[in-house]
Protein backbone atom coordinates (compact mmCIF):
# COMPACT_ATOMS: atom_id res chain seq x y z
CA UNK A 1 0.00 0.00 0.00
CA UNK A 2 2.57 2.66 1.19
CA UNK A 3 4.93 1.39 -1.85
CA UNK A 4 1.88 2.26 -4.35
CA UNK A 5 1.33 5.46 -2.63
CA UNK A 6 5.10 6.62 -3.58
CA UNK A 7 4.86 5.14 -7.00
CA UNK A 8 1.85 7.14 -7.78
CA UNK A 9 2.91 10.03 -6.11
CA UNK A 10 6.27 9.92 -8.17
CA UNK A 11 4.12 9.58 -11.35
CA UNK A 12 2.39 12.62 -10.58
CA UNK A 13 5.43 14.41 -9.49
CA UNK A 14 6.97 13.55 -12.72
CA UNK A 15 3.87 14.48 -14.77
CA UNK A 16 3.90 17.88 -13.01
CA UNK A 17 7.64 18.38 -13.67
CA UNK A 18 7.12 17.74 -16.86
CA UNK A 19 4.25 20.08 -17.41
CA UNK A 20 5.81 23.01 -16.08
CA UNK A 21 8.65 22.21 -18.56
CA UNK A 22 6.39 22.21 -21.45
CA UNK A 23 4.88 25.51 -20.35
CA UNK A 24 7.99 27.44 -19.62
CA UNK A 25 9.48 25.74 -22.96
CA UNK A 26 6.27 27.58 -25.24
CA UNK A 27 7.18 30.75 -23.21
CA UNK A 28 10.74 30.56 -24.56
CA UNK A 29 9.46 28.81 -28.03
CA UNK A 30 7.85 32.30 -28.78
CA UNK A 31 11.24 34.42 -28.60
CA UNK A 32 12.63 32.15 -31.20
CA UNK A 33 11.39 33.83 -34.02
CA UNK A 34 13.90 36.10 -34.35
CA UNK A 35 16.61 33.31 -34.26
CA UNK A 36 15.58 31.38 -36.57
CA UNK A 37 14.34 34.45 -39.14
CA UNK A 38 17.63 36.09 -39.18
CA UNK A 39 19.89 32.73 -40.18
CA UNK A 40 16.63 31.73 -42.66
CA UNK A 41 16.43 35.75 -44.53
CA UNK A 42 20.80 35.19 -44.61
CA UNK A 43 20.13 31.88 -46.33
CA UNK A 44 16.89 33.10 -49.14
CA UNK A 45 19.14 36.36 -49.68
CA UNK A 46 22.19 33.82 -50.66
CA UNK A 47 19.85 31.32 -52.56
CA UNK A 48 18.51 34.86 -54.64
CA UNK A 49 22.08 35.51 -55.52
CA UNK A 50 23.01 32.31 -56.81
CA UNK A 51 19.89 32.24 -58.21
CA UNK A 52 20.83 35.37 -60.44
CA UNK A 53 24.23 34.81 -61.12
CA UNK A 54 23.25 30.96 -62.62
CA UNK A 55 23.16 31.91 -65.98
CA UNK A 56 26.24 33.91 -65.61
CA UNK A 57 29.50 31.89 -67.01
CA UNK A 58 31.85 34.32 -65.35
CA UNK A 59 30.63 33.19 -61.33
CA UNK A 60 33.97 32.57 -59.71
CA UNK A 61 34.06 29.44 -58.50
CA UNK A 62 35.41 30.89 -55.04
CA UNK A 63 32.69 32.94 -54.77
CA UNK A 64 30.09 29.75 -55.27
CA UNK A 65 32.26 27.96 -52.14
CA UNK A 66 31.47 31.30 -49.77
CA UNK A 67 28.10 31.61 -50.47
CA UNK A 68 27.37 28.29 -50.34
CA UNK A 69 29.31 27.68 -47.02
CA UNK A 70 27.29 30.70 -45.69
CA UNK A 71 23.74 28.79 -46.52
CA UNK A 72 25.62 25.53 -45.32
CA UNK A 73 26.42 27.61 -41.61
CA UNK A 74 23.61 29.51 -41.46
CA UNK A 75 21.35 26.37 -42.13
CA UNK A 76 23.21 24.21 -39.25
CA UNK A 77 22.18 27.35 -36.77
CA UNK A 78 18.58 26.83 -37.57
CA UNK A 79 19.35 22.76 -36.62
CA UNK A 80 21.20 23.23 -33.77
CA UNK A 81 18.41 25.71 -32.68
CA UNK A 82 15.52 23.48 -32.88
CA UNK A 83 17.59 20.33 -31.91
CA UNK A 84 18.44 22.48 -28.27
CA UNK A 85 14.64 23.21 -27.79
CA UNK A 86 13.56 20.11 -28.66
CA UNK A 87 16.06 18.43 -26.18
CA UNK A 88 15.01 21.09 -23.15
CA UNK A 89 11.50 19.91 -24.00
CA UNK A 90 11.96 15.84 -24.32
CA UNK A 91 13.03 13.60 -21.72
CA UNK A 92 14.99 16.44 -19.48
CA UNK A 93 13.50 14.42 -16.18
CA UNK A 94 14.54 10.61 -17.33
CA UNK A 95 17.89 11.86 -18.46
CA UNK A 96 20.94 10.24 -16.25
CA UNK A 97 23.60 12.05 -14.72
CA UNK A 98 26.52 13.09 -16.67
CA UNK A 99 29.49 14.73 -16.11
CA UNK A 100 28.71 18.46 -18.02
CA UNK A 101 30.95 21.37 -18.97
CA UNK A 102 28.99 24.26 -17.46
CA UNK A 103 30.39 26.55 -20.83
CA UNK A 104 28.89 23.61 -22.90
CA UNK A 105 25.34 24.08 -21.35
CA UNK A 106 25.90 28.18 -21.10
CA UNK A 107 26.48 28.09 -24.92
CA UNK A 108 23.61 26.09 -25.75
CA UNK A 109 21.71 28.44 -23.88
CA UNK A 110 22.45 31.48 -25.30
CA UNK A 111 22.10 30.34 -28.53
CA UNK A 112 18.28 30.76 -28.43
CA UNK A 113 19.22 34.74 -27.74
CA UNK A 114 22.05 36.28 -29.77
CA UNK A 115 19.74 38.10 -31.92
CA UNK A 116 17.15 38.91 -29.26
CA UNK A 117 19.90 40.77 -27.67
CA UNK A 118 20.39 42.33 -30.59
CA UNK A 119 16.72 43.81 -30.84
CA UNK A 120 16.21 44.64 -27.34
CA UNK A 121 19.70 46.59 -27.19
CA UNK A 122 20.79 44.28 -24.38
CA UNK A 123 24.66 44.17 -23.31
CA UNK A 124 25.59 40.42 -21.72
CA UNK A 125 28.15 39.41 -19.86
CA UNK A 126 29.78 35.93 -18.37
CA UNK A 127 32.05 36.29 -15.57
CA UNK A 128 34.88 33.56 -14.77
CA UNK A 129 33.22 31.29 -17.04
CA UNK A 130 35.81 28.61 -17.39
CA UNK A 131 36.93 25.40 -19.51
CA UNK A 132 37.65 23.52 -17.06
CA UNK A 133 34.45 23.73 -15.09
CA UNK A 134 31.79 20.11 -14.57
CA UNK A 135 29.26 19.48 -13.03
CA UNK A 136 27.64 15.99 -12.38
CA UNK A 137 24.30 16.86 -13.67
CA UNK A 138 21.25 16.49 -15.12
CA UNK A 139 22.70 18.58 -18.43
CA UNK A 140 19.10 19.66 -19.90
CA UNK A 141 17.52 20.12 -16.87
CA UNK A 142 20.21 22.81 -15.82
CA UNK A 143 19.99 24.24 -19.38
CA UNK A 144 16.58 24.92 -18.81
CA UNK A 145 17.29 26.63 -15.22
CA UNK A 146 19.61 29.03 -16.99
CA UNK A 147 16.89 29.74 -19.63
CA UNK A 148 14.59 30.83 -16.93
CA UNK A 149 16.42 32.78 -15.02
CA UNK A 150 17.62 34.94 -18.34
CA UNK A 151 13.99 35.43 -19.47
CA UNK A 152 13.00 36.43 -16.54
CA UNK A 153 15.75 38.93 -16.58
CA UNK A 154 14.71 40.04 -20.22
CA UNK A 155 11.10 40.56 -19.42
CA UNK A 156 12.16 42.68 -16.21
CA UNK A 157 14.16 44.94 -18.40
CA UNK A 158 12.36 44.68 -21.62
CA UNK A 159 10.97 48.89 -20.84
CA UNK A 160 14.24 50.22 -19.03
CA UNK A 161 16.26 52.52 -20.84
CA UNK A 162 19.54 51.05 -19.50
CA UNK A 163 19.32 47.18 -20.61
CA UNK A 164 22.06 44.70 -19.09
CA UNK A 165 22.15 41.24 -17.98
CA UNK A 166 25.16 39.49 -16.19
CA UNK A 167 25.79 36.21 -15.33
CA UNK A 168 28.75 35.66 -12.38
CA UNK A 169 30.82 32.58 -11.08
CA UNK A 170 32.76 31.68 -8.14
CA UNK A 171 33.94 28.10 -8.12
CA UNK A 172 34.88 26.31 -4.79
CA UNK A 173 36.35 22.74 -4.51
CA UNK A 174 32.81 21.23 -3.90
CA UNK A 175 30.01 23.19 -6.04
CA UNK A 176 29.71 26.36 -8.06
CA UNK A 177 27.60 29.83 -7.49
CA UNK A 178 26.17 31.15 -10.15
CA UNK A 179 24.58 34.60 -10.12
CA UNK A 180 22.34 36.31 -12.27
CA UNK A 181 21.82 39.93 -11.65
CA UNK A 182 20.08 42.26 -14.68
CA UNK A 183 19.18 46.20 -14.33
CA UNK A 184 15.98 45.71 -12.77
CA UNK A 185 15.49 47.60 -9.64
CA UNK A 186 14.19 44.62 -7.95
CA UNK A 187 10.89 42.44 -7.64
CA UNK A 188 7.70 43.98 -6.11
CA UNK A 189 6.52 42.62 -2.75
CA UNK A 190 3.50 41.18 -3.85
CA UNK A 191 5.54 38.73 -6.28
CA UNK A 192 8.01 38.19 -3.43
CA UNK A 193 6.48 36.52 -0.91
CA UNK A 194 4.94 33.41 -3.51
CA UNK A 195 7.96 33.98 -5.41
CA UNK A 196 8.26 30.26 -6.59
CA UNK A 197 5.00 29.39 -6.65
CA UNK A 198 3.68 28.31 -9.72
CA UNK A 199 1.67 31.50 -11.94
CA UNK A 200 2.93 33.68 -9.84
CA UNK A 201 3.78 36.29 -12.35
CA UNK A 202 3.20 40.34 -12.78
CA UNK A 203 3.74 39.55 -16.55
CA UNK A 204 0.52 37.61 -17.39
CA UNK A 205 -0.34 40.37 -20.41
CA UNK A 206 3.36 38.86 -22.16
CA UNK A 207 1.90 35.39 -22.40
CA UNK A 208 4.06 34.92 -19.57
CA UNK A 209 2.52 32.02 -17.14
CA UNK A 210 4.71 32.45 -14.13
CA UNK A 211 5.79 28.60 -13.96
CA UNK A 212 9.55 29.71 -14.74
CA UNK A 213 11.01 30.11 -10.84
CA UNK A 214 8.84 27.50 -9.64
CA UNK A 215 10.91 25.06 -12.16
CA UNK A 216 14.09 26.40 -11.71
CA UNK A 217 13.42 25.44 -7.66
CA UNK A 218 12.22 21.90 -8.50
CA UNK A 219 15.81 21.12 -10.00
CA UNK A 220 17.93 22.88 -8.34
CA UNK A 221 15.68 20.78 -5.37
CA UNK A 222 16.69 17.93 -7.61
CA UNK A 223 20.12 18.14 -7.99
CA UNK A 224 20.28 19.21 -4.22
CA UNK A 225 21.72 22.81 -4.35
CA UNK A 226 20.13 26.18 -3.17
CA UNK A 227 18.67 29.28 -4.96
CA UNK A 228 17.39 31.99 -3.52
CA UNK A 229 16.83 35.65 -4.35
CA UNK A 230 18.92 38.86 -2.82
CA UNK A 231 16.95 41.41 -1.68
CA UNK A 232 20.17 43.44 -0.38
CA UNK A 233 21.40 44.21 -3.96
CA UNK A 234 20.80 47.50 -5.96
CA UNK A 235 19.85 45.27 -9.30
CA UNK A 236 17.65 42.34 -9.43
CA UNK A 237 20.05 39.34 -8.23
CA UNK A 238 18.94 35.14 -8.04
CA UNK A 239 21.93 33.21 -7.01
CA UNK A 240 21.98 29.39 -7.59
CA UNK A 241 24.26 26.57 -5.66
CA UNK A 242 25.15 23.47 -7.48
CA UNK A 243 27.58 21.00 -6.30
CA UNK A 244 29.85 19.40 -8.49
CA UNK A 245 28.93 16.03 -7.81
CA UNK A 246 25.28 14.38 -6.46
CA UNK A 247 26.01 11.73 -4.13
CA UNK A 248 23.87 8.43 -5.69
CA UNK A 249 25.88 6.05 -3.21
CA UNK A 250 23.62 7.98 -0.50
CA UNK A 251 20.28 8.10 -2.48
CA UNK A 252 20.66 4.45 -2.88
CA UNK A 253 21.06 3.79 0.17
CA UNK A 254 17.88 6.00 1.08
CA UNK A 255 15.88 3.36 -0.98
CA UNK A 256 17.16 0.73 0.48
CA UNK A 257 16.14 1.71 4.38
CA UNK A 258 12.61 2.98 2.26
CA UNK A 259 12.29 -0.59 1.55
CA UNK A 260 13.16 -1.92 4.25
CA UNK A 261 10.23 -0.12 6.36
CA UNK A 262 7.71 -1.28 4.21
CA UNK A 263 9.17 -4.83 4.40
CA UNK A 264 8.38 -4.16 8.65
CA UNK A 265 5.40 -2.29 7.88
């Protein structure tokens, strides 16, 4: 009885995971437009060229290569674009642990907003961001954290005249903070005290549902670190913990003494 409880109540914790993932994934989903139009107006532009010059015997044939090898790039960015959202959107909870360069995920990241950036005028910045960096983590999970946490920033700024994001890392021997401060002025005290509760949001008329920060807490919960937001900071500030490694001998053992009380039970 107990041991059906948990299974069902791990269903529905999973199911729940999952739909938050999906939601805040469509909230992302909709700034994409501009990523993918850019790369695809670079790529009808070149295809309009060649498209000209084919009846032209004089097209050098180094000229061909460039423009072709600019379709060929430009193409791959549109790929990689959809394969990253379609990987933050499928299977982020059943995925294993893995041993994951935090630049890796950071890059994957902020390829879904190089040219949002560019529209909204916004400067970004990575502090101490290095190589060398891992985390034993749930890799698309954390990528989706990060994605939260910088469109939450973007919305907050979105009508401020002075538009910056930055992202900052200390590293210690066990874990890594990881703080993301923008030029808001803060969060209002209404939002504050339900701050990760799910559609808590101030940004409803944005399509925004407000499921963002009550994600980011379930796995950061899940890979057992901390975040929290800093109220004694002049710009909006969430700082995340995440140790470097999860410790599965201890979780297994969990189960087992789980299992044994319902054996006694």
């Amino acid at each position: 009885m107990i041991k059906t409880l948990k299974e069902e109540n791990s269903k529905l914790r999973n199911l729940i995971l999952k739909t938050h993932r999906l939601a805040s994934a469509g909230e992302m989903a909709t700034g994409l437009v501009h990523e993918i139009n850019n790369p695809m107006q670079i790529v009808h532009g070149y295809c309009q060229y060649l498209l000209r010059k084919s009846h032209a015997e004089d097209l050098p044939r180094e000229e061909l290569r460039a423009k072709l090898d600019k379709i060929d790039e430009q193409s791959l960015r549109v790929a990689q674009i959809i394969n990253n959202l379609k990987s933050m959107v499928i299977g982020g909870d059943e995925q294993l642990l893995e041993n994951s360069s935090l630049k890796d995920i950071f890059d994957r990241v902020l390829g879904f907003y190089f040219e949002k950036m560019k529209l909204m005028g916004v400067k970004f910045t990575i502090e101490n961001l290095s190589d060398s960096t891992f985390l034993q983590c749930k890799p698309v999970l954390i990528a989706q954290l990060f994605s939260n946490l910088i469109n939450n920033s973007f919305d907050a700024i979105d009508s401020s005249e002075e538009k910056w994001v930055k992202v900052q890392i200390s590293e210690c021997t066990n874990g890594v903070t990881i703080k993301f401060i923008d030029s808001g002025k803060g969060i209002p005290n209404e939002i504050l005290k339900n701050l990760f509760l799910s559609f808590n949001t101030d940004k409803q008329e944005k399509g925004n549902l407000g499921v963002g920060l009550s994600l980011s807490q379930k796995i950061v919960d899940d890979h057992n670190g901390r975040i929290q937001f800093l109220g004694n900071t002049p710009n909006t500030c969430f700082e995340i913990y995440l140790p470097k490694y999860q410790s599965i001998q201890e979780e297994e053992e969990e189960e087992e003494e789980e299992e044994e009380e319902e054996e006694a039970v």
